[in-house]
N, C-alpha and C. Protein backbone atom coordinates (compact mmCIF):
# COMPACT_ATOMS: atom_id res chain seq x y z
N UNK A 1 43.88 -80.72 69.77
CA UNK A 1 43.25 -81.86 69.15
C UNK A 1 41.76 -81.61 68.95
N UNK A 2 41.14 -80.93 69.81
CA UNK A 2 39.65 -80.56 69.84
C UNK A 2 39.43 -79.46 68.87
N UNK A 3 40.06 -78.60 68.92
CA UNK A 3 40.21 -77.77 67.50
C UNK A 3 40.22 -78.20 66.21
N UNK A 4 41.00 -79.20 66.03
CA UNK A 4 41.48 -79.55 64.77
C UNK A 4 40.35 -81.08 64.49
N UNK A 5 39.69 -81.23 65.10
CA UNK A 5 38.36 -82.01 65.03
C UNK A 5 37.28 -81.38 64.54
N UNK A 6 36.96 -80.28 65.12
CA UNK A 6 36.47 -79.38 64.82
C UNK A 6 36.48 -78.78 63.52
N UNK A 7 37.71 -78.08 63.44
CA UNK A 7 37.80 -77.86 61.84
C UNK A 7 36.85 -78.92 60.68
N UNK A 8 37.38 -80.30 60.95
CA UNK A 8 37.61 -81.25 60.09
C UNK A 8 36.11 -81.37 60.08
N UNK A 9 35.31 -81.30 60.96
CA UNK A 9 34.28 -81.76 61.21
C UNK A 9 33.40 -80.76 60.64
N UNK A 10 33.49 -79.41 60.88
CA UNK A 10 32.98 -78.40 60.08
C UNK A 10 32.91 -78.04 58.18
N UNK A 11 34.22 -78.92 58.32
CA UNK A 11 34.49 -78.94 56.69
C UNK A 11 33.38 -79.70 56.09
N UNK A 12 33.72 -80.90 56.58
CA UNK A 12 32.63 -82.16 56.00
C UNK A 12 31.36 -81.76 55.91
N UNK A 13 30.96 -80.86 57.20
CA UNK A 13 29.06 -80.53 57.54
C UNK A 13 28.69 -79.81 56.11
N UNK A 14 30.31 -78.40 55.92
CA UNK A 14 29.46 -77.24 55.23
C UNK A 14 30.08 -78.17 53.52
N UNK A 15 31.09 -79.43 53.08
CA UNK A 15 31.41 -79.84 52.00
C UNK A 15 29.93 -80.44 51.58
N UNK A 16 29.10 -81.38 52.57
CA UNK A 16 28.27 -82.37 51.95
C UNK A 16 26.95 -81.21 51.89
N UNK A 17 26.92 -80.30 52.90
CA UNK A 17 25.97 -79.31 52.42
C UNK A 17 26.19 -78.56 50.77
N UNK A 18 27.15 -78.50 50.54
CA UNK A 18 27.22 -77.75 49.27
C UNK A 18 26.68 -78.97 47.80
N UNK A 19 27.20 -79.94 48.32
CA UNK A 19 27.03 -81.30 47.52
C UNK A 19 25.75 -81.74 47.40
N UNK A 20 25.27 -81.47 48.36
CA UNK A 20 23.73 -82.35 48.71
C UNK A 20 22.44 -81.74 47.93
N UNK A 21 22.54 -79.96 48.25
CA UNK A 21 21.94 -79.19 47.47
C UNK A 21 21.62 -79.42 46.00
N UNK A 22 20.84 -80.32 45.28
CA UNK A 22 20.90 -80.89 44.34
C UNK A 22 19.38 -79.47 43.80
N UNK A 23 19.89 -78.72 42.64
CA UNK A 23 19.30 -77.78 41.78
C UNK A 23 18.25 -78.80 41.14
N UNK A 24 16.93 -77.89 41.49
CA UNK A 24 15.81 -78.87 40.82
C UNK A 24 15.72 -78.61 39.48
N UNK A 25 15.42 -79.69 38.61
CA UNK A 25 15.35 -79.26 36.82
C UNK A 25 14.30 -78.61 36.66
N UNK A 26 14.20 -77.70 35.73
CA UNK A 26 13.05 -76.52 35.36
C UNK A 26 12.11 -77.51 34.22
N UNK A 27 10.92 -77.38 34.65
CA UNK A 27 10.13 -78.22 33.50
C UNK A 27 10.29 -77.87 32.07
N UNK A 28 10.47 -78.12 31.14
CA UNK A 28 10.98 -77.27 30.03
C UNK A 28 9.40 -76.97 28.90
N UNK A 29 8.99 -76.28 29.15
CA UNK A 29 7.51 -75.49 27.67
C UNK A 29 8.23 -75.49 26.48
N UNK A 30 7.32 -76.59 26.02
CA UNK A 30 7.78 -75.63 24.55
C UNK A 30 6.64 -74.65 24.02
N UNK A 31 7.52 -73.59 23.31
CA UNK A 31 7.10 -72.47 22.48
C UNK A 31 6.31 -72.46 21.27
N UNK A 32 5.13 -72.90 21.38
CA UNK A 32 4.37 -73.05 20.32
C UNK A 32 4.65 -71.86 19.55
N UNK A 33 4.89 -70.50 20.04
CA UNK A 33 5.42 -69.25 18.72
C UNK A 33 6.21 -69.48 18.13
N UNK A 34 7.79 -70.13 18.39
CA UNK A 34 8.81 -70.38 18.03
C UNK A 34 8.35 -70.13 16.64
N UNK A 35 9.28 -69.56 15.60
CA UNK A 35 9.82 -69.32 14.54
C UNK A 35 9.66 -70.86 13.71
N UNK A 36 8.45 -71.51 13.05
CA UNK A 36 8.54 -73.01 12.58
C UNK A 36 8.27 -72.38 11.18
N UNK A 37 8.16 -71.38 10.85
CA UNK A 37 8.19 -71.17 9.26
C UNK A 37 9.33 -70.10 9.42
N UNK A 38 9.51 -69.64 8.15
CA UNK A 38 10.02 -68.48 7.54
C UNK A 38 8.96 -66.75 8.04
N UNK A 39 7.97 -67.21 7.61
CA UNK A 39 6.58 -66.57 7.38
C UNK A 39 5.50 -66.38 9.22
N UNK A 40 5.17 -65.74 9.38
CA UNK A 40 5.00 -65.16 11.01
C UNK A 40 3.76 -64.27 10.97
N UNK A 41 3.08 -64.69 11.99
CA UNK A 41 1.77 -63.41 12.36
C UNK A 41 1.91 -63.74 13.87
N UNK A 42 2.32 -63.05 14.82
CA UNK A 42 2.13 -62.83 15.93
C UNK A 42 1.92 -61.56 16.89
N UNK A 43 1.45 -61.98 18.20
CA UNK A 43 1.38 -60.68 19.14
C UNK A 43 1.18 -60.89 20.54
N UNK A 44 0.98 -60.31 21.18
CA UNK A 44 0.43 -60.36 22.41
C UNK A 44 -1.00 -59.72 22.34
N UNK A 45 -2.08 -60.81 23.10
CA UNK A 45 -3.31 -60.49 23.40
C UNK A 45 -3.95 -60.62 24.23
N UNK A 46 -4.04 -58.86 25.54
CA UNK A 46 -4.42 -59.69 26.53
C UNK A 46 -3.26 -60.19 27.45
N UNK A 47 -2.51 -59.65 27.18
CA UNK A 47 -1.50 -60.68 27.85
C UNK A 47 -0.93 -61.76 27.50
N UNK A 48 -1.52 -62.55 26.97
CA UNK A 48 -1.38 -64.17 26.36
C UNK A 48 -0.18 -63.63 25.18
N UNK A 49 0.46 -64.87 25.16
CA UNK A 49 1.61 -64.77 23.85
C UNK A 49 0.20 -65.44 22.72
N UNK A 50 0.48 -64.74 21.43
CA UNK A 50 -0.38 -65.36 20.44
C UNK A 50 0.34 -65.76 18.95
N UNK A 51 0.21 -66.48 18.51
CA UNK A 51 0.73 -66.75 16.98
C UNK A 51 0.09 -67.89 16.15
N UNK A 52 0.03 -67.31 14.46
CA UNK A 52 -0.79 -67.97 13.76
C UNK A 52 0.07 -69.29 13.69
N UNK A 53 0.01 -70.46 14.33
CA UNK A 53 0.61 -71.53 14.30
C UNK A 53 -0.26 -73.12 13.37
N UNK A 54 -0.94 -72.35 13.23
CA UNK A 54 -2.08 -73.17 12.78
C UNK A 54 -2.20 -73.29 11.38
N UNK A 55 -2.29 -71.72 11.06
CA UNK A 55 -2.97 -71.30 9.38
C UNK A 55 -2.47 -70.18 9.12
N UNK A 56 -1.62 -69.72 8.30
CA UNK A 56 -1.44 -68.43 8.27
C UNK A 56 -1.44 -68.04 6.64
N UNK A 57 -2.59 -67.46 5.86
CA UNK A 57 -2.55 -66.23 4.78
C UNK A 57 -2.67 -64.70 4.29
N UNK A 58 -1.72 -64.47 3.18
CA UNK A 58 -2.08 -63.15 2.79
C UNK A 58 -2.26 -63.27 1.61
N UNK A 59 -3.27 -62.18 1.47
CA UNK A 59 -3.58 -62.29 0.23
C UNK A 59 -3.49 -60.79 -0.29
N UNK A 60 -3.18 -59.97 -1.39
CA UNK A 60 -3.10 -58.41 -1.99
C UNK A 60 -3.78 -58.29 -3.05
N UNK A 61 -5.33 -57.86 -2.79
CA UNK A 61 -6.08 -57.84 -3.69
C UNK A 61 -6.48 -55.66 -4.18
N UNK A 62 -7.48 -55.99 -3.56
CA UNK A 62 -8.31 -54.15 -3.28
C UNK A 62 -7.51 -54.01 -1.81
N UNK A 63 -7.54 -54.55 -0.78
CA UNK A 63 -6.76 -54.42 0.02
C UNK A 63 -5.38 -55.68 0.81
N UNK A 64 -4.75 -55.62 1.44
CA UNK A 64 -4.01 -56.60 1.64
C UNK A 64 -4.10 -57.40 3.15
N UNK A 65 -4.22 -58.84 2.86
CA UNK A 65 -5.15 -59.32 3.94
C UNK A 65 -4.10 -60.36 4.29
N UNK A 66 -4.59 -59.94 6.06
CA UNK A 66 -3.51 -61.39 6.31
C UNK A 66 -4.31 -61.86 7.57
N UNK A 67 -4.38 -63.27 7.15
CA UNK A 67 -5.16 -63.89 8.66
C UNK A 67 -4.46 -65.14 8.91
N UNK A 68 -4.90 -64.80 10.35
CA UNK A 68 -3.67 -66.47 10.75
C UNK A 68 -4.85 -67.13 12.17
N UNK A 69 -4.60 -68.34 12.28
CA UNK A 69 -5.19 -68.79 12.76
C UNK A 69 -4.28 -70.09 14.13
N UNK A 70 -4.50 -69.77 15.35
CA UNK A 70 -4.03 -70.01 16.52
C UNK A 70 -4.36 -71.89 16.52
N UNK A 71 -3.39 -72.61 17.12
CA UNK A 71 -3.84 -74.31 17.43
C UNK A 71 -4.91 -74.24 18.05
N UNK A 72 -5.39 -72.81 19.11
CA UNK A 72 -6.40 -72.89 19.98
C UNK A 72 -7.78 -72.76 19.32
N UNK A 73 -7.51 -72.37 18.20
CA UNK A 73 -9.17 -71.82 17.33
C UNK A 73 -9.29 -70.34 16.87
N UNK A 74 -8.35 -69.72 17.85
CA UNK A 74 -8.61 -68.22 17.73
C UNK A 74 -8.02 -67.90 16.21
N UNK A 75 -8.76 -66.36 15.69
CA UNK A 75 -8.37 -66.26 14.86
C UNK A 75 -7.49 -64.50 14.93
N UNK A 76 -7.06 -64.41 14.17
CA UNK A 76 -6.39 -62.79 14.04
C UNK A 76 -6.32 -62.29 12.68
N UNK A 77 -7.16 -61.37 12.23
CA UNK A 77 -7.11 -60.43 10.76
C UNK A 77 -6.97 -59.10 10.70
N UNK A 78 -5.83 -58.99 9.87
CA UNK A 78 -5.54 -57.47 9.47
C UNK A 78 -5.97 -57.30 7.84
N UNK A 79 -6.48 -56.42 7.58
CA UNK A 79 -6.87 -55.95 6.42
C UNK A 79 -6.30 -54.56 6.47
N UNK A 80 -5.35 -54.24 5.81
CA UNK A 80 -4.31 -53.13 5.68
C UNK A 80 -4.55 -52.51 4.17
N UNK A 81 -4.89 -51.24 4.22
CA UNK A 81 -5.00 -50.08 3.21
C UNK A 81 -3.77 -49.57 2.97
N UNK A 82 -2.72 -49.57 4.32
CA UNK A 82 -1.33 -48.94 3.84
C UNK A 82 -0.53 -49.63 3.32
N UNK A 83 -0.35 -50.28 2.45
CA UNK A 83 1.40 -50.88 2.24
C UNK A 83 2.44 -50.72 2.19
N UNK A 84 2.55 -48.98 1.47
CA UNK A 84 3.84 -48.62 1.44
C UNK A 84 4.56 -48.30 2.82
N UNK A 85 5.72 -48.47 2.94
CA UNK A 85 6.65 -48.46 4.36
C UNK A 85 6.48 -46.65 4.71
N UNK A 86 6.06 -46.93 6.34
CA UNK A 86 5.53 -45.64 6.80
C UNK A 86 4.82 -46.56 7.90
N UNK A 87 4.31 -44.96 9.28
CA UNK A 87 3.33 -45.26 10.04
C UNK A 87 2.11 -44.86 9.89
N UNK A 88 0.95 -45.75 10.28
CA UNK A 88 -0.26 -45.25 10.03
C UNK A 88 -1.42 -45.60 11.29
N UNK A 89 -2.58 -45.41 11.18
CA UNK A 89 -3.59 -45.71 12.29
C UNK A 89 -4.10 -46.84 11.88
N UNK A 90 -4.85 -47.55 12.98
CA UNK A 90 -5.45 -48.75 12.85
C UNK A 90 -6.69 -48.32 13.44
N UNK A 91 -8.00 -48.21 12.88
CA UNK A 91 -8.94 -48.12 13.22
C UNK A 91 -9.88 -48.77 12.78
N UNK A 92 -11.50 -48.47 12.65
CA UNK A 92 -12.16 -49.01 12.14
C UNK A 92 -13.02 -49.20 10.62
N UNK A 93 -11.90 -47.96 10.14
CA UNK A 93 -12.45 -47.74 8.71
C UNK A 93 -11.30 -47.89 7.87
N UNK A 94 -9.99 -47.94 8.63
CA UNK A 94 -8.81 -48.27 7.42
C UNK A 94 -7.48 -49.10 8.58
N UNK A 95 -7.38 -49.72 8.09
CA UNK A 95 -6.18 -50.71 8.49
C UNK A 95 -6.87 -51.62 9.53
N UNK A 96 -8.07 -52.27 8.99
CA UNK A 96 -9.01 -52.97 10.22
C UNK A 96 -8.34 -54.22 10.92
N UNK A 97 -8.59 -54.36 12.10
CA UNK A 97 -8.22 -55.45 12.83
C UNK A 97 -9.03 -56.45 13.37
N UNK A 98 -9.10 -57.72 13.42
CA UNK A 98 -10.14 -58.37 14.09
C UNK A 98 -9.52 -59.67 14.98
N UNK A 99 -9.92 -59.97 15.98
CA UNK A 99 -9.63 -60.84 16.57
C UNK A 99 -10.95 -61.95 17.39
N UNK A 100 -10.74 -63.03 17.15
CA UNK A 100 -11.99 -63.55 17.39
C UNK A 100 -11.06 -64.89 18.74
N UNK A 101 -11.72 -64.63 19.75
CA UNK A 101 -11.49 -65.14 20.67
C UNK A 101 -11.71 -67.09 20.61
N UNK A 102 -11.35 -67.74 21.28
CA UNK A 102 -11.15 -69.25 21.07
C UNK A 102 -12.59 -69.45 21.64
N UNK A 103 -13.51 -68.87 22.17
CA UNK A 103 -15.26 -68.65 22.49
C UNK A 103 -15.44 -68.19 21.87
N UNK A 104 -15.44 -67.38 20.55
CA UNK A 104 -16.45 -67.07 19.46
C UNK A 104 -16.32 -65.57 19.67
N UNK A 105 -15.22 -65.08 20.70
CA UNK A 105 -16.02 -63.60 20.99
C UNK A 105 -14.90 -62.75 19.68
N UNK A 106 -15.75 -61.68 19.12
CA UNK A 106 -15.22 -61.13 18.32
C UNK A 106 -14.58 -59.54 18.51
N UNK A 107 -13.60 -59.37 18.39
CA UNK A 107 -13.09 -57.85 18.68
C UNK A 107 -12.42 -56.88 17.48
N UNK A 108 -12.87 -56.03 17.35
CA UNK A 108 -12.47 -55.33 16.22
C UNK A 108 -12.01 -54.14 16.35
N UNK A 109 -11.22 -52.96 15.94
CA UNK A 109 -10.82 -51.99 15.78
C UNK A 109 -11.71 -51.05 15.65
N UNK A 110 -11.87 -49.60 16.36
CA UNK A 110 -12.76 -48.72 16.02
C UNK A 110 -11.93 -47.28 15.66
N UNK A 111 -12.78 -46.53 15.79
CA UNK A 111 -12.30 -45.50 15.19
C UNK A 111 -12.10 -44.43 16.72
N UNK A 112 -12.75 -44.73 17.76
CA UNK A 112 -12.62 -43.95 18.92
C UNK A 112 -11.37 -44.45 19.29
N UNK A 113 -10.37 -45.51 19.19
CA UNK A 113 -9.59 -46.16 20.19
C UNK A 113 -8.22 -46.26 18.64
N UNK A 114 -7.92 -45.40 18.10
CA UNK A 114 -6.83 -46.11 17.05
C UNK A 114 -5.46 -46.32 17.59
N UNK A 115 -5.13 -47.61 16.53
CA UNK A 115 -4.09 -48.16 17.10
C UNK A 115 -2.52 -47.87 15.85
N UNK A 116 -1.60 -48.33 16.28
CA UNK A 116 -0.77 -47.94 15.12
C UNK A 116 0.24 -49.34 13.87
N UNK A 117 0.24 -48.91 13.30
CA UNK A 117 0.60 -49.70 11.90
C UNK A 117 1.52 -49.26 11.38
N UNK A 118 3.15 -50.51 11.44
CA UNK A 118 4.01 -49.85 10.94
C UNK A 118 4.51 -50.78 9.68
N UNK A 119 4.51 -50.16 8.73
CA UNK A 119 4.98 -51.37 7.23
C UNK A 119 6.69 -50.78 7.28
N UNK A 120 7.25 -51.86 7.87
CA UNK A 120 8.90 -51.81 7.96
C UNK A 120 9.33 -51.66 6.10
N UNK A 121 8.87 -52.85 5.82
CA UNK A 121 9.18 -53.18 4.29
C UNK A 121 8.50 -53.77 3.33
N UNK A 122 8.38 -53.58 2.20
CA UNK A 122 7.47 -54.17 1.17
C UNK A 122 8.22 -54.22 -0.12
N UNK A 123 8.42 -55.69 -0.38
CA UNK A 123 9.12 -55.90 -1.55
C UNK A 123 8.24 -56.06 -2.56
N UNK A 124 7.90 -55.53 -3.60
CA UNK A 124 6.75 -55.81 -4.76
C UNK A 124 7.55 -57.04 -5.54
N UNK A 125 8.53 -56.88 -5.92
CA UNK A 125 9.50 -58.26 -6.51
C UNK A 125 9.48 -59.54 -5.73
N UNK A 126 9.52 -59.64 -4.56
CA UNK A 126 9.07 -60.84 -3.69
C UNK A 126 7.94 -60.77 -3.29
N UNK A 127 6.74 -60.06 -3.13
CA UNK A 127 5.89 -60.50 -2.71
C UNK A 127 5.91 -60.33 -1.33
N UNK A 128 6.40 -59.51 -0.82
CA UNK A 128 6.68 -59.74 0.84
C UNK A 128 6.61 -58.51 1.55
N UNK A 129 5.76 -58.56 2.95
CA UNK A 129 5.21 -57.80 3.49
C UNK A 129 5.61 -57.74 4.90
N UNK A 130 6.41 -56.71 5.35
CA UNK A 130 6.84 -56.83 7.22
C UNK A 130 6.36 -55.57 7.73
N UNK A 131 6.10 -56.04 8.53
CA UNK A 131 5.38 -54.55 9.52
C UNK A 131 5.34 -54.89 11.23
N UNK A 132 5.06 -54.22 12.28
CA UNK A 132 4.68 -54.30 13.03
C UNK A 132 2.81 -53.66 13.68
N UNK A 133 2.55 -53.72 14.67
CA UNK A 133 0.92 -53.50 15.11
C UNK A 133 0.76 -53.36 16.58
N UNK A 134 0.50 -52.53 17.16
CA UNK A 134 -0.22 -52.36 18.28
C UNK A 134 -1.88 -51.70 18.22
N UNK A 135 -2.78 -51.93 18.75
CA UNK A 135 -4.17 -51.69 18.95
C UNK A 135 -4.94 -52.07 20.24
N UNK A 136 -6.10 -51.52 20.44
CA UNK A 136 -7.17 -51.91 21.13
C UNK A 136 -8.20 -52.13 20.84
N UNK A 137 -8.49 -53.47 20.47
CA UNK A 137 -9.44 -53.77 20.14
C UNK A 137 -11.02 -53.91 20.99
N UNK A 138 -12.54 -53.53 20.33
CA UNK A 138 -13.42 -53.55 21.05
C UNK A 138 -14.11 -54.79 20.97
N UNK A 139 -15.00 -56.00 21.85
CA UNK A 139 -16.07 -56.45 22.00
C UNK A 139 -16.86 -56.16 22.95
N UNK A 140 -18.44 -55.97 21.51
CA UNK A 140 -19.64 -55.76 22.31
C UNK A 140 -19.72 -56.32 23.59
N UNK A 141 -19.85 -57.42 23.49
CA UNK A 141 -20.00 -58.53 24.24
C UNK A 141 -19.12 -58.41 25.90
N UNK A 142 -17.73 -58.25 25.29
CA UNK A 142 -16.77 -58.18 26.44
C UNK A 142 -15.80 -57.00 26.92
N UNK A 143 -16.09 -56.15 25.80
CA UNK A 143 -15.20 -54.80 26.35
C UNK A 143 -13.59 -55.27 25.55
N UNK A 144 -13.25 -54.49 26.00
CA UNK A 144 -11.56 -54.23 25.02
C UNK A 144 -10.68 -55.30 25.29
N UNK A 145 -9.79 -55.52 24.65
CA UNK A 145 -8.92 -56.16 24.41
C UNK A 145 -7.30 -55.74 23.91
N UNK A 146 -6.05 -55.72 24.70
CA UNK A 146 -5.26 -54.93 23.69
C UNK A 146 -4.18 -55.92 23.68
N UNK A 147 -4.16 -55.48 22.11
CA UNK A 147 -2.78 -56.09 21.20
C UNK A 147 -1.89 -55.45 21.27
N UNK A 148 -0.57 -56.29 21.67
CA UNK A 148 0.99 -55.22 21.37
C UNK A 148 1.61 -56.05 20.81
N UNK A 149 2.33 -55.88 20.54
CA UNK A 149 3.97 -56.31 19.84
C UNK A 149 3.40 -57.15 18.89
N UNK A 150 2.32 -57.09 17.92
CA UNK A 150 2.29 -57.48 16.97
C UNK A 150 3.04 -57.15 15.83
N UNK A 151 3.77 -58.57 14.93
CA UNK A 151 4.64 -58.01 13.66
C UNK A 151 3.87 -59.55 13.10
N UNK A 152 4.45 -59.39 11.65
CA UNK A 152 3.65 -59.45 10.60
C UNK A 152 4.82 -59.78 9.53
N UNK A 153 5.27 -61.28 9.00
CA UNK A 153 6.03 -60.91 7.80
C UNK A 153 5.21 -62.40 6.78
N UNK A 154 5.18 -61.82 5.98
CA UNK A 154 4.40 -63.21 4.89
C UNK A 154 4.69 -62.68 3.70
N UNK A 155 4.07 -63.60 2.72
CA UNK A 155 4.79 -63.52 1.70
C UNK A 155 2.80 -63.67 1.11
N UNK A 156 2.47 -63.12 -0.38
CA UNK A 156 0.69 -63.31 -0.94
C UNK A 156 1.46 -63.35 -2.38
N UNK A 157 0.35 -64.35 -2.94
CA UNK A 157 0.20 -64.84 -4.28
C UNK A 157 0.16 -63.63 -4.97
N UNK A 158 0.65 -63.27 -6.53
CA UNK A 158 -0.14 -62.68 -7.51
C UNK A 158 -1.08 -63.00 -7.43
């Protein structure tokens, strides 16, 4: 009889333990990068997730320009000499990069530190431009900065 109390009694301890354990809800972020257009400029900077959520243009003039602009203020510009699909360098005299911090601080691409530039695809019939970007960017002011997993797809006016 003391056994079988036991049992019963053990059941209940380890049943309401399993029950009781109530899983706390995860606060849920939303993803200000999330995919809200078609059209995309993002990267990592620094660490930080970054994306033009704000403002994002290109334009294909003498060279092909795309700047996008963060909810935070920050800004991000590529001015790309390569278009055609291929890899190339990102430095400070061709495929320039700039990034201007949500404080004003400005960082740009040099020619001691190049970074790389890949144009996946370029449709001249659409208008449309995909690539990816990694770099290190310099400020005077603050010392380097590095960009990875930057990609790049938009679409520029005639």
């Amino acid at each position: 009889m003391k056994m079988t109390l036991t049992f019963w009694g053990l059941l209940t301890v380890l049943t309401l333990t399993l029950f009781a354990c109530k899983k706390e809800e995860e606060e849920v972020i939303e993803d200000p990068c999330l995919n809200y257009s078609a059209y995309t400029l993002n990267a990592t900077i620094g660490g930080d997730k970054w994306c033009a959520n704000a403002s994002l243009f290109a334009d294909y003039a003498i060279v092909m320009t795309i700047s996008g602009i963060n909810d935070n203020g920050s800004t991000l510009l590529l001015e790309l000499d390569d278009v055609d699909p291929g890899t190339y360098s990102i430095t400070g005299d061709s495929n320039y990069v700039l990034y201007t911090s949500t404080l004003a601080d400005g960082f740009q691409s040099t020619n001691d530190n190049p970074g790389t530039l890949t144009i996946v695809s370029h449709d001249l019939s659409t208008d449309r431009i995909r690539g990816t970007f990694s770099v290190t960017v310099l400020s005077p002011l603050t010392g380097n900065k590095s960009i990875t997993g930057g990609s790049f797809n938009v679409v520029y006016p005639e």
